[in-house]
Protein backbone atom coordinates (compact mmCIF):
# COMPACT_ATOMS: atom_id res chain seq x y z
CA UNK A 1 -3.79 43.54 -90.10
CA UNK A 2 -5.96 40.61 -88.37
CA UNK A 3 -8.64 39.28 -90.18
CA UNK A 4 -7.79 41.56 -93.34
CA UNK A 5 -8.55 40.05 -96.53
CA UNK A 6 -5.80 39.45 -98.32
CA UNK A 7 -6.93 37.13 -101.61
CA UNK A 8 -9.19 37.77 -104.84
CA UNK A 9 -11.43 34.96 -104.26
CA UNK A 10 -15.38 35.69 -102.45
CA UNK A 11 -16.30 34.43 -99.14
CA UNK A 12 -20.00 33.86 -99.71
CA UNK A 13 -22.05 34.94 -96.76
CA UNK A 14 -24.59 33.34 -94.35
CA UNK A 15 -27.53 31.90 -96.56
CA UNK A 16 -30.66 30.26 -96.04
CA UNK A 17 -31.30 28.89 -99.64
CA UNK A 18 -28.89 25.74 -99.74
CA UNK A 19 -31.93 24.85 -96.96
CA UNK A 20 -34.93 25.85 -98.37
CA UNK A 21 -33.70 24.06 -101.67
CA UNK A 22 -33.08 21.44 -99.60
CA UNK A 23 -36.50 20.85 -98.48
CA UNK A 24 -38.22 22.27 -101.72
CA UNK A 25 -36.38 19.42 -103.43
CA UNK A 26 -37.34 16.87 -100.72
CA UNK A 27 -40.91 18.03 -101.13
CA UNK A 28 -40.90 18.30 -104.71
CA UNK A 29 -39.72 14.39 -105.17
CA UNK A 30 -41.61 13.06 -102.04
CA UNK A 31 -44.64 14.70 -103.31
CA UNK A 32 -44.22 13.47 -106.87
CA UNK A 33 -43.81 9.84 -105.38
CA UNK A 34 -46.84 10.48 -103.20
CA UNK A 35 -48.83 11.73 -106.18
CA UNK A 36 -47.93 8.60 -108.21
CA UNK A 37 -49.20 6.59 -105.76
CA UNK A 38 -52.65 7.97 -105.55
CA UNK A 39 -51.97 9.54 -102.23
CA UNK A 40 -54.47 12.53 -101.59
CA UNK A 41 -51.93 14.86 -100.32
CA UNK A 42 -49.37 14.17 -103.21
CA UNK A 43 -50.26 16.47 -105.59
CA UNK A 44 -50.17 19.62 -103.11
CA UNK A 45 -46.73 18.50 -101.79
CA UNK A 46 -45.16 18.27 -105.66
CA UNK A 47 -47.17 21.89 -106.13
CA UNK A 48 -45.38 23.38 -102.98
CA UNK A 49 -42.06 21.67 -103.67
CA UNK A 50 -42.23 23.02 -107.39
CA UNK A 51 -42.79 26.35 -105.98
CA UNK A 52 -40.23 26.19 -102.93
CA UNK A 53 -37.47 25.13 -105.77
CA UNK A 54 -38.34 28.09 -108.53
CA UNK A 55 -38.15 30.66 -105.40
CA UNK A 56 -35.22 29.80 -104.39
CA UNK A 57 -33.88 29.55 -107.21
CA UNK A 58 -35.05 33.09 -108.14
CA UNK A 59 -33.61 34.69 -105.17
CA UNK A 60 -30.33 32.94 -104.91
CA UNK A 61 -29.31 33.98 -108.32
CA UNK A 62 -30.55 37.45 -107.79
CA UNK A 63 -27.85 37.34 -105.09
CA UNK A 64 -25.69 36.19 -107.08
CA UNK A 65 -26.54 39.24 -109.46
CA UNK A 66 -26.08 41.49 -106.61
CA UNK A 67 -22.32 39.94 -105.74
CA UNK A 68 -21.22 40.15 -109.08
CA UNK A 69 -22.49 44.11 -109.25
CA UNK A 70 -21.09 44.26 -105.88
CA UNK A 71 -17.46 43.85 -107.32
CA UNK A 72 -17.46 40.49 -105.46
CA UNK A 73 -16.51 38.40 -108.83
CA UNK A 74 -13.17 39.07 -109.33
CA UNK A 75 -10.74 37.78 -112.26
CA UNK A 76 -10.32 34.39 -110.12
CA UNK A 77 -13.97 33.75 -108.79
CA UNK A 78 -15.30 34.54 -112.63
CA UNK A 79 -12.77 31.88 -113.63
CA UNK A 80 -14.00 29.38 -110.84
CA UNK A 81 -17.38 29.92 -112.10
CA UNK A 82 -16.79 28.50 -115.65
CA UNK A 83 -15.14 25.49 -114.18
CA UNK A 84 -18.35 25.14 -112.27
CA UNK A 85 -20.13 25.70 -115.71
CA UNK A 86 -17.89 23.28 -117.16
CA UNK A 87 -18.64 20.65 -114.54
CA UNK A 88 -22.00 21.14 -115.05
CA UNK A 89 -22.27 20.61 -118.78
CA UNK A 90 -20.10 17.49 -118.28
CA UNK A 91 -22.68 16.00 -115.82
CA UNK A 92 -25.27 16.83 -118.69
CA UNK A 93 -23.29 15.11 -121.50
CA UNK A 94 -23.04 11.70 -118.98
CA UNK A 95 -26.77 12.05 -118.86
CA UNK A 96 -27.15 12.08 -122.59
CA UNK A 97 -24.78 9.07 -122.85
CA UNK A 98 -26.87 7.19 -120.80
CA UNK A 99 -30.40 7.46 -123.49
CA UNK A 100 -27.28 6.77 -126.17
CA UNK A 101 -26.52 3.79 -124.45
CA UNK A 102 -29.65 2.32 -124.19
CA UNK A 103 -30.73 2.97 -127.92
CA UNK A 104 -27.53 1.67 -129.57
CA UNK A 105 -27.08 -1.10 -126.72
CA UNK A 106 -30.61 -2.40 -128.46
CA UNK A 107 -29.80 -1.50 -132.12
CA UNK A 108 -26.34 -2.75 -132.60
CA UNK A 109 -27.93 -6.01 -131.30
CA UNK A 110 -31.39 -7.10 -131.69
CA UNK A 111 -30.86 -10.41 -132.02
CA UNK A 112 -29.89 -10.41 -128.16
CA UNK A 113 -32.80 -8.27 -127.28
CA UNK A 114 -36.38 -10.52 -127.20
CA UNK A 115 -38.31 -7.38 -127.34
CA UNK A 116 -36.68 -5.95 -130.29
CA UNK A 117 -36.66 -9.49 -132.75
CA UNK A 118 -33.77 -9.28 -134.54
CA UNK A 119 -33.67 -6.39 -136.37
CA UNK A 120 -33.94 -2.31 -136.02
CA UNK A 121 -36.17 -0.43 -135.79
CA UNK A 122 -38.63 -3.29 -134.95
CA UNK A 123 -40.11 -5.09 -138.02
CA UNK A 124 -43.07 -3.70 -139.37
CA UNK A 125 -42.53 -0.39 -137.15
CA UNK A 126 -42.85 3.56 -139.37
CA UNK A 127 -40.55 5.71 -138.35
CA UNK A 128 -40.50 9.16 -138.46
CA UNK A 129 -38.81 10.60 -141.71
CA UNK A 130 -35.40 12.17 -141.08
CA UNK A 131 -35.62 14.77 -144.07
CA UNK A 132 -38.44 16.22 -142.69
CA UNK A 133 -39.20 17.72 -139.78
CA UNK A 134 -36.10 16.65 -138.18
CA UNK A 135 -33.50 18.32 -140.99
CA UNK A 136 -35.54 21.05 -140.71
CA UNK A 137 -35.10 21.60 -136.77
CA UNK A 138 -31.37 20.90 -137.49
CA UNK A 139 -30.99 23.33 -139.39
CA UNK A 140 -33.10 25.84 -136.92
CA UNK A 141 -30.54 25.01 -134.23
CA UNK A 142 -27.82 25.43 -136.24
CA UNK A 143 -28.84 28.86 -137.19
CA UNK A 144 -29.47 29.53 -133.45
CA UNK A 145 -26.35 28.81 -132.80
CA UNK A 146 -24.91 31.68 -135.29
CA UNK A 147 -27.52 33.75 -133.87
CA UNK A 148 -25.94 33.54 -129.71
CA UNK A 149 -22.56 33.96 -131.20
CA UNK A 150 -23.73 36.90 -132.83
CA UNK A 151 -25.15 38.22 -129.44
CA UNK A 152 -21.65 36.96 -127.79
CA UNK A 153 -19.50 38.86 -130.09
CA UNK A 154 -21.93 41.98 -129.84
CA UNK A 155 -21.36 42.10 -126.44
CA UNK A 156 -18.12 41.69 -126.32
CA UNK A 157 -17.90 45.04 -128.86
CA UNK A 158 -20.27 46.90 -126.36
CA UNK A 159 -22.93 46.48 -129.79
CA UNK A 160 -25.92 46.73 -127.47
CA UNK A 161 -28.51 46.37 -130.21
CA UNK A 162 -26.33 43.51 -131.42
CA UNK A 163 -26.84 41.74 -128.16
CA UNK A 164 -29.99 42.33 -127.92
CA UNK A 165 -31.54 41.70 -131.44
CA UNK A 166 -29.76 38.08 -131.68
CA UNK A 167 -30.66 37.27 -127.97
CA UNK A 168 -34.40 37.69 -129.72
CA UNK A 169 -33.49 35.99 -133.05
CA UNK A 170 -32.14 33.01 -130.75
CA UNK A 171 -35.11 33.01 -128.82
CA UNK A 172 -37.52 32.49 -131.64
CA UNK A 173 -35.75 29.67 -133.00
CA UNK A 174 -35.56 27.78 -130.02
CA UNK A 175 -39.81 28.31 -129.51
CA UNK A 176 -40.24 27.45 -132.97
CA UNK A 177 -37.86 24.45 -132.66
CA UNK A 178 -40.27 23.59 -129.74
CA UNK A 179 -43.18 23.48 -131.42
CA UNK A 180 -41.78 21.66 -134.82
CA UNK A 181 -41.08 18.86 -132.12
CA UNK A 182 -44.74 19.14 -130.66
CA UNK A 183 -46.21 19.28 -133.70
CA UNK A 184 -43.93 16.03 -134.32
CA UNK A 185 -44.84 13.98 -131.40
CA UNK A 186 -48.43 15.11 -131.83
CA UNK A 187 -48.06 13.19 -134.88
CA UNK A 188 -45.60 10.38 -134.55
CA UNK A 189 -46.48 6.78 -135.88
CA UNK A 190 -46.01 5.08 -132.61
CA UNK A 191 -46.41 5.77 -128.86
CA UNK A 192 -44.08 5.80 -125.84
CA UNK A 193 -44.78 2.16 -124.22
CA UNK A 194 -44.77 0.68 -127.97
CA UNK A 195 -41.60 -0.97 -127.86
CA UNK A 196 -37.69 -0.37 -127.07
CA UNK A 197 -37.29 1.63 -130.07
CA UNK A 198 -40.21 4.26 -129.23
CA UNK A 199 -39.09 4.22 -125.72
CA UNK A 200 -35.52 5.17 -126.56
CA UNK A 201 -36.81 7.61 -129.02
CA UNK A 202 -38.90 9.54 -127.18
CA UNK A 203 -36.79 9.69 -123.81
CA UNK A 204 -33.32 10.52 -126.01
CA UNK A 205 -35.33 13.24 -128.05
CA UNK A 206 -37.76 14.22 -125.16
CA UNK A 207 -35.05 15.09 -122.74
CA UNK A 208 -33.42 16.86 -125.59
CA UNK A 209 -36.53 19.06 -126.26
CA UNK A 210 -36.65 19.90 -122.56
CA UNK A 211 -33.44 21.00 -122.15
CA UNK A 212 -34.52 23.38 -125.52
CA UNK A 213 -36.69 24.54 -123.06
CA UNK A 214 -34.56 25.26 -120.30
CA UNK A 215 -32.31 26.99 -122.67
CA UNK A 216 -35.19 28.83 -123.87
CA UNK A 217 -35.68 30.32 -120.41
CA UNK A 218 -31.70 30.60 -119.69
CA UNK A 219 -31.75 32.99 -123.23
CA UNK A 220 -34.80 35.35 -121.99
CA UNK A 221 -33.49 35.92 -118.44
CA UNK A 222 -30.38 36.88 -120.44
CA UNK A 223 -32.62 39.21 -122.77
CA UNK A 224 -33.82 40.79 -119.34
CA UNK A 225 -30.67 41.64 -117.92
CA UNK A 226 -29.41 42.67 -121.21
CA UNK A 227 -32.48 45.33 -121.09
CA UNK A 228 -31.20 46.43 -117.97
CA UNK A 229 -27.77 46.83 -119.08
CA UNK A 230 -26.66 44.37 -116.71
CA UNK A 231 -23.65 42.60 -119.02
CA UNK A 232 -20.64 44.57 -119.59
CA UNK A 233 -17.60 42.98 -122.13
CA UNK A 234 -15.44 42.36 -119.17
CA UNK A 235 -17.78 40.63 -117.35
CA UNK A 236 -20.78 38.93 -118.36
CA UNK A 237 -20.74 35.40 -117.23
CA UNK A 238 -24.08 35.00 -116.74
CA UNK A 239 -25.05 35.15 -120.77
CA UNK A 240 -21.71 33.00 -121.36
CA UNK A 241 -23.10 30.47 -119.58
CA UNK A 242 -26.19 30.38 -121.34
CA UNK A 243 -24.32 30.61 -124.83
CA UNK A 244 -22.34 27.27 -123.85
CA UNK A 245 -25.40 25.88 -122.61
CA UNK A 246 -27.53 26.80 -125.73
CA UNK A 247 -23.96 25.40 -127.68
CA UNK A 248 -24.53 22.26 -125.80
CA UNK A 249 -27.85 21.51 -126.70
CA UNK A 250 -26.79 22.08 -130.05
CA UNK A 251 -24.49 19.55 -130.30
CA UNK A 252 -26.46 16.88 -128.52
CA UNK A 253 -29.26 17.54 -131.21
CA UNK A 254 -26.37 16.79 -134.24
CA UNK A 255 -25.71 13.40 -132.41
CA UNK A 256 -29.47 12.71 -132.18
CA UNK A 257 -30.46 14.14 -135.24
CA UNK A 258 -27.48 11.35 -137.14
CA UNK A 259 -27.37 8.40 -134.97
CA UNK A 260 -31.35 7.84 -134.11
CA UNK A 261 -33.21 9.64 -136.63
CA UNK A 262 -30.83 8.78 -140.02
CA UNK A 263 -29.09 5.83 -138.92
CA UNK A 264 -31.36 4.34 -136.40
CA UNK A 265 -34.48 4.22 -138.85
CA UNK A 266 -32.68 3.41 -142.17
CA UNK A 267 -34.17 0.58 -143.88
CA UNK A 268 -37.64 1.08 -141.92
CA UNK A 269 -41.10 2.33 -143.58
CA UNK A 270 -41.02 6.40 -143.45
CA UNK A 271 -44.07 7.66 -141.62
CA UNK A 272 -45.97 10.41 -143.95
């Protein structure tokens, strides 16, 4: 028959939200620009942009909610939406590289560097204490990281309670991770425009923490939906995608945690 549909894969329909986010994102970055440059309008335009973006990004997933409820996710569209996933983690890792590059491209030669005078961290610079603080949020994500695949293999056995009691076990870690690092920067022996070193520390670690954040959010949306008995163990995508993300961040901490807190401040005067 004409027109019949004849494949497993979605044909997403009509939407306005690819332009809203459009312009919510335009106004969200031209605001921010405007706002850093003392213009009086700035500030509203970031406000309205941040609030166009988080709206439609609201709705759009709750469409996406409603195809996958819908039966519109099939074997082959759930499979094209991990590569997605995937991709997206990927683009995530290149951004970490990036703060990696800049610390070690400064550290594995400060004699090259005129700012950082020939040795790391910067002579006569504290640094924060590795086997402090920073083991101890190591070890926090590490045990969030049990706690998701926990949840994961819960769900997969249809353990509802499971699911739902190490969503919340994952979610306390990661706020209490949060604040261990607030409390931390609160605290730290040097500031953001000190030097290369603080700059690199606090951009590699600071995007770190806000992507704990993100995470954060990505878990209790999952803790929602798990409430309303939204996840099933054939198809759950949704709080897969979280659990890699949450996975992610985990990792990138590890790498953090060893090459700029251990390595990158041997030798140097602990701080406290």
């Amino acid at each position: 028959m004409a027109g019949a549909k004849n494949h497993q894969y979605h044909i997403l329909p009509p939407s306005a939200w690819p332009l809203i986010g459009a312009f919510s994102a335009l106004g969200l970055t031209g605001g921010g620009v405007m706002w850093m440059h003392n213009n009086p309008l700035g500030t509203w335009v970031f406000l309205a942009g941040v609030i166009g973006v988080l709206f439609t990004m609201f709705s759009w997933w709750a469409d996406v909610i409603k195809e996958a409820h819908g039966g519109d996710h099939t074997p082959i569209v759930q499979l094209h939406l991990r590569y997605g996933m995937i991709l997206f983690i990927a683009s995530e890792v290149m951004f970490f590289v990036a703060w990696f590059w800049a610390y070690f491209d400064a550290s594995l030669f400060p004699s090259a560097v005129d700012a950082v005078g020939g040795t790391w961290p910067p002579k006569g610079m504290a640094v924060l204490n590795p086997f402090g603080f920073p083991l101890l949020n190591t070890l926090i994500l590490l045990c969030s990281g049990t706690t998701v695949t926990w949840a994961h293999h819960s769900l997969i056995h249809n353990d509802r309670r499971g699911l739902i009691t190490g969503l919340w076990c994952t979610i306390a870690l990661g706020l209490l991770f949060s604040s261990i690092q607030a409390w931390e920067y609160a605290h730290a022996p040097f500031g953001f425009k000190e030097n290369i070193y603080s700059s690199t520390f606090f951009m590699a670690t600071g995007f770190h923490g806000a992507h704990v954040i993100i995470g954060t959010i990505f878990l209790t949306v999952c803790l929602i939906r798990a409430y309303k008995g939204h996840f099933r163990p054939e198809q759950h995508f949704g709080f897969e995608a979280a659990a890699w993300y949450w996975h992610f961040v985990d990792v990138v901490w590890l790498f953090l945690f060893i090459c700029i807190y251990v390595w990158g401040g041997w030798g140097a005067e602990y701080h406290g």
